[in-house]
N, C-alpha and C. Protein backbone atom coordinates (compact mmCIF):
# COMPACT_ATOMS: atom_id res chain seq x y z
N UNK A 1 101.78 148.99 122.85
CA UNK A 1 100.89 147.84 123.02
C UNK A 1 99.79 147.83 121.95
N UNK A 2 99.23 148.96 121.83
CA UNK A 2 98.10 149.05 120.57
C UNK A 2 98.58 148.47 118.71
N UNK A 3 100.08 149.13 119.22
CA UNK A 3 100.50 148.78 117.86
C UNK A 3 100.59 147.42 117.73
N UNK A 4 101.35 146.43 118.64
CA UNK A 4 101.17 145.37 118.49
C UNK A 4 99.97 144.70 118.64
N UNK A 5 98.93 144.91 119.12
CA UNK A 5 97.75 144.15 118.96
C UNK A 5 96.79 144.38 117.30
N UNK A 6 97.20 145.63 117.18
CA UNK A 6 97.00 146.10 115.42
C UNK A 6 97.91 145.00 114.42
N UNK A 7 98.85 144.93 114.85
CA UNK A 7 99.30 143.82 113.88
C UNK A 7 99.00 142.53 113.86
N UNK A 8 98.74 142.23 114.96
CA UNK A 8 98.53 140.64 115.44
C UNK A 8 96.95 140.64 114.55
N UNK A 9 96.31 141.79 114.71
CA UNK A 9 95.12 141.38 114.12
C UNK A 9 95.23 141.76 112.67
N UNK A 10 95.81 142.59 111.95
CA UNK A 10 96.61 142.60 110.44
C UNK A 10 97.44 141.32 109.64
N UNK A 11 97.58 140.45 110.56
CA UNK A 11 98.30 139.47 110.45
C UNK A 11 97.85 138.25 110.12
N UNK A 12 96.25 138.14 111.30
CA UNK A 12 95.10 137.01 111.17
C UNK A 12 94.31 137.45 110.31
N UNK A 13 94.08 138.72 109.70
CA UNK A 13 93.11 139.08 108.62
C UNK A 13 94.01 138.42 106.96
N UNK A 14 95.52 138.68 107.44
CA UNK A 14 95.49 138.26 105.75
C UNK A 14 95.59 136.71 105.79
N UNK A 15 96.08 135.93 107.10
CA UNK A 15 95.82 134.79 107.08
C UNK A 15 94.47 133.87 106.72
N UNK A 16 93.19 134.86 107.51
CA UNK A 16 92.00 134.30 106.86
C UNK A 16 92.03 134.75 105.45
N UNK A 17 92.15 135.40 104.89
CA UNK A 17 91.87 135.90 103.28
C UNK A 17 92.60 135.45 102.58
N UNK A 18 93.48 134.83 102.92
CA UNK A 18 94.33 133.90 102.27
C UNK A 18 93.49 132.44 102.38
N UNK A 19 93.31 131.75 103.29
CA UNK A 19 92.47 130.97 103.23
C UNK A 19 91.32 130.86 102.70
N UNK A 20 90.76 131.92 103.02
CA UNK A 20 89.28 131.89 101.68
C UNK A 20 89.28 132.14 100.71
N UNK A 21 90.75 132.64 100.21
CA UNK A 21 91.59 132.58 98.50
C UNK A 21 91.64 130.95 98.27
N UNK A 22 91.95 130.29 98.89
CA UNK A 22 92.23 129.00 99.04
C UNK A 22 90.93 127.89 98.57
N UNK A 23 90.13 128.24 99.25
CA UNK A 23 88.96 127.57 99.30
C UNK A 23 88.05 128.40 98.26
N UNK A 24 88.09 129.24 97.63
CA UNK A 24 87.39 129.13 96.69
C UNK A 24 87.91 128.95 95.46
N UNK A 25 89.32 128.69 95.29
CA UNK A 25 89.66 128.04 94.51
C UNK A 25 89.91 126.69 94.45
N UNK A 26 89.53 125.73 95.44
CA UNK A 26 89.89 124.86 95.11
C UNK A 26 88.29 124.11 95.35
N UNK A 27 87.13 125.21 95.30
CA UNK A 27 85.81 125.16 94.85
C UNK A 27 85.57 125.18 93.49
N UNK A 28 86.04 126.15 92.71
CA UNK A 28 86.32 126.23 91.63
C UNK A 28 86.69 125.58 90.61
N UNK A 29 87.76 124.66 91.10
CA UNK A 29 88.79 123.62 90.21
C UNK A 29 88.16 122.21 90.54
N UNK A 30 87.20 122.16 91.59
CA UNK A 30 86.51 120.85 91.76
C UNK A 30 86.07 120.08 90.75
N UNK A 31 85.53 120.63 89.66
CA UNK A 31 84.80 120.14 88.28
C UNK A 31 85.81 119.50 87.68
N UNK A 32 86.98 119.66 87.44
CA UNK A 32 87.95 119.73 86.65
C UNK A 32 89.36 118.43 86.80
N UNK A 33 89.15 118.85 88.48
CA UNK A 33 89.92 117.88 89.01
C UNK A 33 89.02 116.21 89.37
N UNK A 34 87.40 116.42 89.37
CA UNK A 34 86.94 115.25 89.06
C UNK A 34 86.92 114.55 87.69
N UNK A 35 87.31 115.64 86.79
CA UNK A 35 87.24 115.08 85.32
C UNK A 35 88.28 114.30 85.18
N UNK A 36 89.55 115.09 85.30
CA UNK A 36 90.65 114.60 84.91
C UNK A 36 91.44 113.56 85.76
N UNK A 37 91.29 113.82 86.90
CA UNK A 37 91.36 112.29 88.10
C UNK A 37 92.96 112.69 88.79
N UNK A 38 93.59 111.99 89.25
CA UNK A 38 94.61 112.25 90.05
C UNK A 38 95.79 112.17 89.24
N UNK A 39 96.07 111.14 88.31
CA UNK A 39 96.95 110.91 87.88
C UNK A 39 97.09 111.91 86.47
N UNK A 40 95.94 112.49 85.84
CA UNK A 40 96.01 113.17 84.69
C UNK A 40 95.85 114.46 85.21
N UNK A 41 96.27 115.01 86.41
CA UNK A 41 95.71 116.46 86.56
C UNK A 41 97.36 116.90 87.17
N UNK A 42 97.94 118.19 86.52
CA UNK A 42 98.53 119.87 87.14
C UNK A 42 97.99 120.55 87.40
N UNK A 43 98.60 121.23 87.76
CA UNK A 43 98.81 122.67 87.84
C UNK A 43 98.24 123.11 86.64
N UNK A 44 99.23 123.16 86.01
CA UNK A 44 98.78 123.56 84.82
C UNK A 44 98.06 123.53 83.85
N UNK A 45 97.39 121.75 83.69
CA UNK A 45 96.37 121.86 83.40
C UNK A 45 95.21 122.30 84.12
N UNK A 46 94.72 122.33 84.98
CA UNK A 46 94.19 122.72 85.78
C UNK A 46 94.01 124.16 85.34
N UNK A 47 94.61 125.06 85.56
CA UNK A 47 94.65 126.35 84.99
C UNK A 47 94.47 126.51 83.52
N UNK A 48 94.37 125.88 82.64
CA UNK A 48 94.03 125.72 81.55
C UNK A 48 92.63 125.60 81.29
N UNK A 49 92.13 124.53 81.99
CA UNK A 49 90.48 124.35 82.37
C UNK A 49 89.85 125.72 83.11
N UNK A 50 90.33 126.43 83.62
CA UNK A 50 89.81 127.07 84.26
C UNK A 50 89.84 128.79 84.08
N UNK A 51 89.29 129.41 84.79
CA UNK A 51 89.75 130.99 84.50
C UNK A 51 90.68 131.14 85.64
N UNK A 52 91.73 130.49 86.32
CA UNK A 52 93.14 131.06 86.85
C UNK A 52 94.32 130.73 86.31
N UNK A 53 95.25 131.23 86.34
CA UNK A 53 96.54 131.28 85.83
C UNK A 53 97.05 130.10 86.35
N UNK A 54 97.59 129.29 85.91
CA UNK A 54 98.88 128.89 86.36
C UNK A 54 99.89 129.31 87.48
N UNK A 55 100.16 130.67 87.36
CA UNK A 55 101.05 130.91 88.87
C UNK A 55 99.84 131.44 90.26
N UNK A 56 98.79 131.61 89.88
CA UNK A 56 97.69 132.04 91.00
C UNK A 56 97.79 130.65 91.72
N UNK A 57 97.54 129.27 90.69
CA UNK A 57 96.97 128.34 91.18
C UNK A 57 98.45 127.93 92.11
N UNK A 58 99.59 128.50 91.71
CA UNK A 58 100.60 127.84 92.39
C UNK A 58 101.00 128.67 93.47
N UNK A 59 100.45 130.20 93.68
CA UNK A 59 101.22 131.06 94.61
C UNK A 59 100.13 130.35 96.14
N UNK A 60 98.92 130.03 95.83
CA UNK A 60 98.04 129.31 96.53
C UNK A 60 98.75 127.67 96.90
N UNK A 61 98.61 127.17 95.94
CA UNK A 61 98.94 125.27 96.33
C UNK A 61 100.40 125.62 95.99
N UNK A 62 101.13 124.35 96.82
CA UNK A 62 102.59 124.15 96.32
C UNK A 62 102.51 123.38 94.81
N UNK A 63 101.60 121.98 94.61
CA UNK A 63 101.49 121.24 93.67
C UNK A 63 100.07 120.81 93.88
N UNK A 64 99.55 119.75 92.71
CA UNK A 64 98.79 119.32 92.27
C UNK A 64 98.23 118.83 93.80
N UNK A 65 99.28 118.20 94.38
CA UNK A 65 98.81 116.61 95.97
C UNK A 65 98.62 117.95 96.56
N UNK A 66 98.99 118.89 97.00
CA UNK A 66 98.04 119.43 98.13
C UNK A 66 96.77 120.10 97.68
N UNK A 67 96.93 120.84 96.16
CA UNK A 67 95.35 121.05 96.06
C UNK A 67 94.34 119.86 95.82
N UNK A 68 94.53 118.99 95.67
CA UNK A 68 93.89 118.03 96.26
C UNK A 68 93.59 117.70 97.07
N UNK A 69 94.11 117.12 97.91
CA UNK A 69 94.05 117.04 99.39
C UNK A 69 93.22 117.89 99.88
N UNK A 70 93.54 119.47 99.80
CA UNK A 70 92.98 120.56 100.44
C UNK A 70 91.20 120.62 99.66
N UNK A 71 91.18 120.27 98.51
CA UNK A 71 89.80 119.97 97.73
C UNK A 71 89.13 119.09 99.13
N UNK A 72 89.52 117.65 98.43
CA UNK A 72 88.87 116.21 99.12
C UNK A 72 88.54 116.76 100.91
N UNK A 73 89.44 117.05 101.45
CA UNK A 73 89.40 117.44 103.36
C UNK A 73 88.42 118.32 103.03
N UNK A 74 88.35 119.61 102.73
CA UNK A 74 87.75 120.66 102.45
C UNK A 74 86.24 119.76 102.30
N UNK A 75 85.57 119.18 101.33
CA UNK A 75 84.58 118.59 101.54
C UNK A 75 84.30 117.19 102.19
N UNK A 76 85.27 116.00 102.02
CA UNK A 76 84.91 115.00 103.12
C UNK A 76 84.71 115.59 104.62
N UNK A 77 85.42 116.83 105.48
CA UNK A 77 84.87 116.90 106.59
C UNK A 77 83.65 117.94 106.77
N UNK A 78 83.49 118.68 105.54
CA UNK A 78 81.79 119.43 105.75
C UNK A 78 80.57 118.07 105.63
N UNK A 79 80.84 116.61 104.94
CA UNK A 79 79.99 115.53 104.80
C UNK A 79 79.98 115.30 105.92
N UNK A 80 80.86 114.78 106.66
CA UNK A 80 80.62 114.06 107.87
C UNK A 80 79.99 114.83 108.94
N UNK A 81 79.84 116.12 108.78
CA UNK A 81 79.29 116.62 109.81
C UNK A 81 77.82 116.59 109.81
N UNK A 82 77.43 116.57 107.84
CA UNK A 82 75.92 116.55 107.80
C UNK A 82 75.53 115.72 108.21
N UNK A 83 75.93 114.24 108.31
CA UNK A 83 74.68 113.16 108.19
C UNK A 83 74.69 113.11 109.95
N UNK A 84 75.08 114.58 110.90
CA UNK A 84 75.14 114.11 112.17
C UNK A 84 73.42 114.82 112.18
N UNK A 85 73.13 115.92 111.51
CA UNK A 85 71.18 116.36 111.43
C UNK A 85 70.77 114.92 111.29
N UNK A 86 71.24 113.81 110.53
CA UNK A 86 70.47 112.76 110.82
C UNK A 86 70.08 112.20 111.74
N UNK A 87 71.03 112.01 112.36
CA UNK A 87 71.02 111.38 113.68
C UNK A 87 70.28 112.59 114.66
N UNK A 88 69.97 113.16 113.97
CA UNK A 88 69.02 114.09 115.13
C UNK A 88 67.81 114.58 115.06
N UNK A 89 67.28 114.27 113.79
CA UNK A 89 66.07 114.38 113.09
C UNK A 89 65.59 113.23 112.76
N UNK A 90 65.92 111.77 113.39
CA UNK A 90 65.72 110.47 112.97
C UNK A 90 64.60 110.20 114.67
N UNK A 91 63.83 109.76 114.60
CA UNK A 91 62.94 108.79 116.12
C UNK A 91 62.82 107.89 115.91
N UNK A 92 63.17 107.36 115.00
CA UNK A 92 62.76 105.21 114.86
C UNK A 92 63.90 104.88 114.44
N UNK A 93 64.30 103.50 114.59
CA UNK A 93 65.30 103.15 113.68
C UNK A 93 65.14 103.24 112.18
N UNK A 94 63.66 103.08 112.12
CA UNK A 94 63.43 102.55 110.28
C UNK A 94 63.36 104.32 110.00
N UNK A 95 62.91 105.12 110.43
CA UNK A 95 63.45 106.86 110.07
C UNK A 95 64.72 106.86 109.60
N UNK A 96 65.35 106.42 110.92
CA UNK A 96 66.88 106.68 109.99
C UNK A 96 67.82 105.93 109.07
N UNK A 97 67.17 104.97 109.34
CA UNK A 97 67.59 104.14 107.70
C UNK A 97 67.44 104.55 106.72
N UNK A 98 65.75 105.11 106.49
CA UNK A 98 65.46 105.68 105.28
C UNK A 98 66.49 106.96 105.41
N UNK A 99 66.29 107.81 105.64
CA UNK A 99 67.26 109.27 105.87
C UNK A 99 68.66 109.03 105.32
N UNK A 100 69.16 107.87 106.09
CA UNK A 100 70.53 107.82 105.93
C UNK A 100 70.54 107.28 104.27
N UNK A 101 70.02 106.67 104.00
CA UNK A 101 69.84 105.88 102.62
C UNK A 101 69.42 106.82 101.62
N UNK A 102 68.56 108.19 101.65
CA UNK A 102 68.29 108.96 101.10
C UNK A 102 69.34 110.24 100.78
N UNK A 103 70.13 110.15 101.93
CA UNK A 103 71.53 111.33 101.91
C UNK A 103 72.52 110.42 101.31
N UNK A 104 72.90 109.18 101.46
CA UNK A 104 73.37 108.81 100.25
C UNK A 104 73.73 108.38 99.31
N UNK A 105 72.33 108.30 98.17
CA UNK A 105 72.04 108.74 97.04
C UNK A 105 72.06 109.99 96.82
N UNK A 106 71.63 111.16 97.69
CA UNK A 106 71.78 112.45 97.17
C UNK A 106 73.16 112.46 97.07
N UNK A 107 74.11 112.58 97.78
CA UNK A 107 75.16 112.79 97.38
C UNK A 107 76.47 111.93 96.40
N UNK A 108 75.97 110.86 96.62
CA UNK A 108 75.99 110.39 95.04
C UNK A 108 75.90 110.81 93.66
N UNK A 109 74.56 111.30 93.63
CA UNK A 109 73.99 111.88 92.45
C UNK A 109 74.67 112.99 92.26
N UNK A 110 74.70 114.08 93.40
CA UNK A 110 74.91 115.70 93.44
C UNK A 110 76.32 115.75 93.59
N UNK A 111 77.82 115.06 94.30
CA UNK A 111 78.57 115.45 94.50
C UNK A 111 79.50 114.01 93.65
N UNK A 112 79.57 113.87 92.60
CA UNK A 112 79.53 112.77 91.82
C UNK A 112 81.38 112.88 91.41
N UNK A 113 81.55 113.99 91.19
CA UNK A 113 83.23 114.35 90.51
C UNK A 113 83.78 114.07 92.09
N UNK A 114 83.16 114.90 93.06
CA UNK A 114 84.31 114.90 94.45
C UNK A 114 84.10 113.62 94.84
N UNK A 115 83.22 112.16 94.86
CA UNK A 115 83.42 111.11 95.39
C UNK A 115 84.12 110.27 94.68
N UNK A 116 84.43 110.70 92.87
CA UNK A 116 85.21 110.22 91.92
C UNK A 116 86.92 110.34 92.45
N UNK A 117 86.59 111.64 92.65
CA UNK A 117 88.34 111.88 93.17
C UNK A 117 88.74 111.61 94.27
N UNK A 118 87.80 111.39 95.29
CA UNK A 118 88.29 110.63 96.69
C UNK A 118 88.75 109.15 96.39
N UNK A 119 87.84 108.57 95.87
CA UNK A 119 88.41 107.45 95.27
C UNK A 119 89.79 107.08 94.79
N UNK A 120 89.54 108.42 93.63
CA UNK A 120 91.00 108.09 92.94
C UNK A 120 92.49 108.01 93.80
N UNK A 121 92.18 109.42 94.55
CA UNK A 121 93.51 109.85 95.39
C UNK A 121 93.26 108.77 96.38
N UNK A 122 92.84 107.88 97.05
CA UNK A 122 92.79 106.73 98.36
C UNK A 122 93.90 105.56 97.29
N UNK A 123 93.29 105.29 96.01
CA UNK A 123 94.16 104.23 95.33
C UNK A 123 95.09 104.72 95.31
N UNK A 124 95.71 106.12 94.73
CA UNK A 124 96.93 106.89 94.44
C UNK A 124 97.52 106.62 95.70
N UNK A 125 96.81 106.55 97.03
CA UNK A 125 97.77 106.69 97.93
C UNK A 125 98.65 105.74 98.54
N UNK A 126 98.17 104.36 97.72
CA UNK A 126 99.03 103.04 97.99
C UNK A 126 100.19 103.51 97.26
N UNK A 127 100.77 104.20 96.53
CA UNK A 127 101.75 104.70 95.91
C UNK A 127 102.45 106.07 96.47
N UNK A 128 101.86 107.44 96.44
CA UNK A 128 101.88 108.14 96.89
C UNK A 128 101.96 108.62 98.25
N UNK A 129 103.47 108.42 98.76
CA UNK A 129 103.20 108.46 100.51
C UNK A 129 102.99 109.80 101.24
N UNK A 130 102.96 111.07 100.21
CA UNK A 130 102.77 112.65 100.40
C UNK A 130 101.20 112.07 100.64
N UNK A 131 100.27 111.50 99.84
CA UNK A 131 98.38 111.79 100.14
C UNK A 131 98.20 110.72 101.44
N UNK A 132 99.26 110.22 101.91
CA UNK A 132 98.97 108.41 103.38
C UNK A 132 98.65 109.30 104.31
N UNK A 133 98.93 110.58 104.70
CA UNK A 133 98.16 110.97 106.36
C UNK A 133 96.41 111.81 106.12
N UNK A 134 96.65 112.51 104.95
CA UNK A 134 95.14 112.87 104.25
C UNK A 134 94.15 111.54 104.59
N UNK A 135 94.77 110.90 103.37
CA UNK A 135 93.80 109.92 103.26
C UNK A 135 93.11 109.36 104.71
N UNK A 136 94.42 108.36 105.32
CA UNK A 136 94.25 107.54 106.32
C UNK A 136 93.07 108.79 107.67
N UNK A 137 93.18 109.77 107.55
CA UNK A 137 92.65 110.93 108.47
C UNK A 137 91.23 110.70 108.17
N UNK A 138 91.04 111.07 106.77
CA UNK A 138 89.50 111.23 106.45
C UNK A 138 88.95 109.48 106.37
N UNK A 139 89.51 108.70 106.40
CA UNK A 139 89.29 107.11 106.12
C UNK A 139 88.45 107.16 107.53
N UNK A 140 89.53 107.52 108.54
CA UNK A 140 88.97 107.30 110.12
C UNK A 140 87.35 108.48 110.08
N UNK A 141 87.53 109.88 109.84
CA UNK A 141 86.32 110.33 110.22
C UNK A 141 85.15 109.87 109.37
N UNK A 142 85.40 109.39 108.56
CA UNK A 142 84.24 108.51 107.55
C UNK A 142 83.93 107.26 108.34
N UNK A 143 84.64 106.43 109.13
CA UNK A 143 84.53 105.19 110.16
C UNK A 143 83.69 106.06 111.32
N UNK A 144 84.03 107.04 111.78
CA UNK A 144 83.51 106.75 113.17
C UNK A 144 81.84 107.77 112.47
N UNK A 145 81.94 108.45 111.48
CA UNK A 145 80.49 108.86 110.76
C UNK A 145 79.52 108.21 110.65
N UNK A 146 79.95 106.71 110.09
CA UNK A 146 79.25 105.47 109.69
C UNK A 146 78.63 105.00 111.03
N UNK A 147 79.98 104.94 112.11
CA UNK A 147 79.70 104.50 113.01
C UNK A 147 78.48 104.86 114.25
N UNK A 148 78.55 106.45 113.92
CA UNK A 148 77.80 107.16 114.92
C UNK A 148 76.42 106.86 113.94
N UNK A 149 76.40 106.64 112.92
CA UNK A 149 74.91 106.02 112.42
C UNK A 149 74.45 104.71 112.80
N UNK A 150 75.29 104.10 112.67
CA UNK A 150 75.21 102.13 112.73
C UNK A 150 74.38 102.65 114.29
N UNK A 151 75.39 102.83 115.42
CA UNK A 151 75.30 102.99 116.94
C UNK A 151 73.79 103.60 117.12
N UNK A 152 73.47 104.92 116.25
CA UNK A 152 72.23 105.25 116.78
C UNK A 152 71.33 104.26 116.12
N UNK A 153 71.29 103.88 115.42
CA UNK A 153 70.30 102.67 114.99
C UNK A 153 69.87 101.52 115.76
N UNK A 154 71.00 101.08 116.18
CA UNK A 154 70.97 100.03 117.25
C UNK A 154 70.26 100.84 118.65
N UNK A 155 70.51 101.66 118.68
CA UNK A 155 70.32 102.43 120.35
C UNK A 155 68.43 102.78 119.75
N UNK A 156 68.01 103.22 119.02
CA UNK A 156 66.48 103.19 118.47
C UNK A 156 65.79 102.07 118.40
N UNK A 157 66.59 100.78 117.81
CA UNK A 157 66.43 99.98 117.86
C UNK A 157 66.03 98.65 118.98
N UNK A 158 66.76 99.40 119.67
CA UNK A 158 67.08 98.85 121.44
C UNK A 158 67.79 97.14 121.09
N UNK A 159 68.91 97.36 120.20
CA UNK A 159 69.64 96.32 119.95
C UNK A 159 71.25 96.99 119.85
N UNK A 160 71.91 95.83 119.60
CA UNK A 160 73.83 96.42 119.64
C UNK A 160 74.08 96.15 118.67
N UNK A 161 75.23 96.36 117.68
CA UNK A 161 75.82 96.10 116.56
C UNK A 161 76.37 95.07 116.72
N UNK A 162 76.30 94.72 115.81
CA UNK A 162 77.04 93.17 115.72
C UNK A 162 77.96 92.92 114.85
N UNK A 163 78.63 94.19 114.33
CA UNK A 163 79.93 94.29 114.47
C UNK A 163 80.86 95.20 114.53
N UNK A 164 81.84 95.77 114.35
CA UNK A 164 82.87 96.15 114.57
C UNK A 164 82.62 97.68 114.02
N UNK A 165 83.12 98.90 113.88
CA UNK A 165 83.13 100.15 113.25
C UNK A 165 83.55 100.25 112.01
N UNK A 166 85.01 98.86 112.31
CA UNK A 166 85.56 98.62 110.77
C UNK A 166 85.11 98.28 109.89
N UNK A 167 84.72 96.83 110.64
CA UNK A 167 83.66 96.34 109.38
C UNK A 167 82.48 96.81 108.83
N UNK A 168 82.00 97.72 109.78
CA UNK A 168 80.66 98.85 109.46
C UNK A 168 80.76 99.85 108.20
N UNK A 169 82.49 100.10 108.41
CA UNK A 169 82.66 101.19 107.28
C UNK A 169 82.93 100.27 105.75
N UNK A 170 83.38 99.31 105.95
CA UNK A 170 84.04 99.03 105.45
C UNK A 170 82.58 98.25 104.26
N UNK A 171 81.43 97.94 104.54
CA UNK A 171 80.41 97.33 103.85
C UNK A 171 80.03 98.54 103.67
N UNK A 172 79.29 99.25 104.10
CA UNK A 172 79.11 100.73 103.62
C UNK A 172 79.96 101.55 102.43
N UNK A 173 81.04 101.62 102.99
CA UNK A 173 82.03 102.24 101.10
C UNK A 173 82.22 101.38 100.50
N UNK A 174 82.46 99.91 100.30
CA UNK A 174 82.01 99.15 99.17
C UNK A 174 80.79 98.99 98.56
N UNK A 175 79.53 99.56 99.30
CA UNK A 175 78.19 99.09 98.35
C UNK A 175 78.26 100.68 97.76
N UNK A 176 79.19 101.61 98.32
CA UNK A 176 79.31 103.29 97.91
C UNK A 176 79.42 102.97 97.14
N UNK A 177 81.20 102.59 96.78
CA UNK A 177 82.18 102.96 95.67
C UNK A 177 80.96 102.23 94.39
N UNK A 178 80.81 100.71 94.70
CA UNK A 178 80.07 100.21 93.58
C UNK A 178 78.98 100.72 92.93
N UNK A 179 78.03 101.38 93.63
CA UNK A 179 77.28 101.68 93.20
C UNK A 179 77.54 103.63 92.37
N UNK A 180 78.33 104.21 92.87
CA UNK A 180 79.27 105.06 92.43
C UNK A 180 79.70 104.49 90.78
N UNK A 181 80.58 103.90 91.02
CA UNK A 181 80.73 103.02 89.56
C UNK A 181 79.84 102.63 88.26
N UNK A 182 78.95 102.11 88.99
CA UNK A 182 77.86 101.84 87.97
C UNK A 182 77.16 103.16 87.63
N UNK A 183 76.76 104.02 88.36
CA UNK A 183 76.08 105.24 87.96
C UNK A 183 77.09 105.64 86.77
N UNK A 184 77.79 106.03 87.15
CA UNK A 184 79.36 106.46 86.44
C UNK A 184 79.14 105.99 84.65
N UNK A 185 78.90 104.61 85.04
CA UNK A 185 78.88 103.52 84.03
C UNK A 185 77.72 103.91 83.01
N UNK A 186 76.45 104.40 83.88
CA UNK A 186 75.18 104.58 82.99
C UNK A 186 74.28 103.57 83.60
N UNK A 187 74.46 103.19 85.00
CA UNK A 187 73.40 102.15 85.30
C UNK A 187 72.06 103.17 85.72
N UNK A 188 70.96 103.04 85.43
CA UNK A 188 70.17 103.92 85.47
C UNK A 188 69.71 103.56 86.82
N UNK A 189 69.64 102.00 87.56
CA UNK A 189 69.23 101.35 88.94
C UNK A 189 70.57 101.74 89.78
N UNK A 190 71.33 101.79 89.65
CA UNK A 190 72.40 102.46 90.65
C UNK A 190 71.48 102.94 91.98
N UNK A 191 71.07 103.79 91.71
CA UNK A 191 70.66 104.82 92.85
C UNK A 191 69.47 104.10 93.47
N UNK A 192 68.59 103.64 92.98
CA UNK A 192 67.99 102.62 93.61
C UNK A 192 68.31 101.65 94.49
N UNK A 193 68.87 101.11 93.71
CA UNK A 193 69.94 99.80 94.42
C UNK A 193 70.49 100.41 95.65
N UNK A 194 71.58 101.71 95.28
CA UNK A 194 71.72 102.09 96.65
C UNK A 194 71.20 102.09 97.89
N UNK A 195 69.94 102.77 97.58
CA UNK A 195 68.78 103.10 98.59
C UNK A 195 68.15 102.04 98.98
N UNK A 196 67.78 101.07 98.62
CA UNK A 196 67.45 99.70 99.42
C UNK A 196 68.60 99.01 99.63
N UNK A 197 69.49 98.92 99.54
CA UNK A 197 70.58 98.11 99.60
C UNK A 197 71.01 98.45 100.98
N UNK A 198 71.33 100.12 100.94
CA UNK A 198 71.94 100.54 102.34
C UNK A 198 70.93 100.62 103.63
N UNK A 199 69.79 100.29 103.16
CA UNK A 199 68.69 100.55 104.33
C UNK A 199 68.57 98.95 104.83
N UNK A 200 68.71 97.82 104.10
CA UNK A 200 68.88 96.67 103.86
C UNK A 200 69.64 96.59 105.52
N UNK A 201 70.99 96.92 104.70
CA UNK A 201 72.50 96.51 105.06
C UNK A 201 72.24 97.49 106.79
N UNK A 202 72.24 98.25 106.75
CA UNK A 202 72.04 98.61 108.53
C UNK A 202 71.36 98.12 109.21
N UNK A 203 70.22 97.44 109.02
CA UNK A 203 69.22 96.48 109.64
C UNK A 203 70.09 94.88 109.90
N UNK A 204 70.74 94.85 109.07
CA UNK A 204 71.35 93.43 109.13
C UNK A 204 72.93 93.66 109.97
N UNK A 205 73.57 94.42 110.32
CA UNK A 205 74.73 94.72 111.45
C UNK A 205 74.23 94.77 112.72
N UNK A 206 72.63 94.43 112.63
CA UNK A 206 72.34 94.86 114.20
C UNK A 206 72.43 93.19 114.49
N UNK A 207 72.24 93.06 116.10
CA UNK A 207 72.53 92.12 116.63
C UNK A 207 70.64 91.16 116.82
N UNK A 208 70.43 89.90 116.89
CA UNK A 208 69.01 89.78 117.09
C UNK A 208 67.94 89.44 116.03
C-alpha cells in the first residue's frame, strides 16, 4: 500500500513539474509570439528567438496552436480573475468606473504583445477549427467578466442594465481592440480615449 501511494505521489510531482516546465515557457516565448503574430510564428522560429531549442519547445507543445492557446488561456484566465478586486474595492458606481477604466489602460499599455495575439488567434480562428473551443471558452469568460462589472455598477448604482451581457461585451472589446490598434499605430491619445470612453460607455448601458 505505501508503495503505491509513493507512486501516485511520484507521478503528480512530475505531472506538476511538467506543467510549470510548460508555463514558464510559454512565459518566456510571450514576447516573441506577440511579435511575430499567429500566422508568422513555429516552432522553430520561436526557438530561434529565444534561448530554447527547437525540440524542448516541441517535447513541451505538440505545435505552434497549442503553445498558443496554452500562452493566451494561461493569461486571459489570470485577467479575468483580477478585475474581480474591482468589484470589491469599488463603493460607488463612479469608483468603479474609474477603476475599471484605469485597469484597462493598464493593461493595455503593460500587456500589449498578449492582447495583440489574442486578437490575432480569435481572427485565425474563423479559419482554424483546432483554436474554435480556446477561443469561443475565453470569449465567454471575458462576457460574463464584463458582465460581473456592468451588473455591479448597476447594483451601486441602484439601476439595471439595459442591455444584454452580449452586447455589454461586445461594446467593451470593440472600444478595446480599437483603441489597442491605435496605440499600436502611435496614437499617443489612445489611452486616454480609452479611459474616458470606457467610463463614458458603462454609465450609458445602465437603464434611467
Amino acid at each position: 500500500m505505501t508503495q503505491v501511494v509513493e507512486q501516485e505521489t511520484d507521478r503528480f510531482d512530475r505531472v506538476d513539474k511538467f506543467e510549470a516546465r510548460r508555463g514558464e515557457l510559454a512565459d518566456a516565448t510571450l514576447a516573441t509570439l506577440g511579435e511575430l503574430g499567429f500566422a508568422r510564428t513555429s516552432l522553430r522560429e520561436i526557438a530561434q528567438k529565444t534561448a530554447f531549442s527547437h525540440g524542448v519547445l516541441h517535447y513541451y507543445f505538440r505545435d505552434k496552436i497549442e503553445l498558443i492557446t496554452y500562452c493566451v488561456r494561461r493569461y486571459k484566465e489570470h485577467c479575468v480573475t483580477r478585475y474581480d478586486e474591482i468589484l470589491e474595492e469599488a463603493a460607488t458606481g463612479g469608483e468603479l468606473s474609474a477603476l475599471f477604466a484605469d485597469a484597462l489602460v493598464g493593461t493595455m499599455l503593460e500587456d500589449t504583445a498578449m492582447h495583440r495575439l489574442w486578437y490575432d488567434m480569435r481572427s485565425q480562428a474563423m479559419f482554424e477549427e483546432a483554436l474554435q473551443p480556446t477561443v469561443v471558452d475565453l470569449d465567454r469568460q471575458l462576457e460574463e467578466m464584463i458582465w460581473r462589472v456592468v451588473s455591479r455598477h448597476a447594483e451601486l448604482c441602484d439601476t439595471v442594465p439595459a442591455v444584454s451581457s452580449v452586447t455589454a461585451y461586445s461594446v467593451f472589446d470593440g472600444l478595446f481592440e480599437n483603441s489597442l490598434l491605435r496605440h499600436l499605430a502611435g496614437d499617443a491619445g489612445a489611452a486616454d480615449r480609452l479611459r474616458s470612453e470606457s467610463g463614458w460607455l458603462i454609465s450609458t448601458l445602465m437603464k434611467g
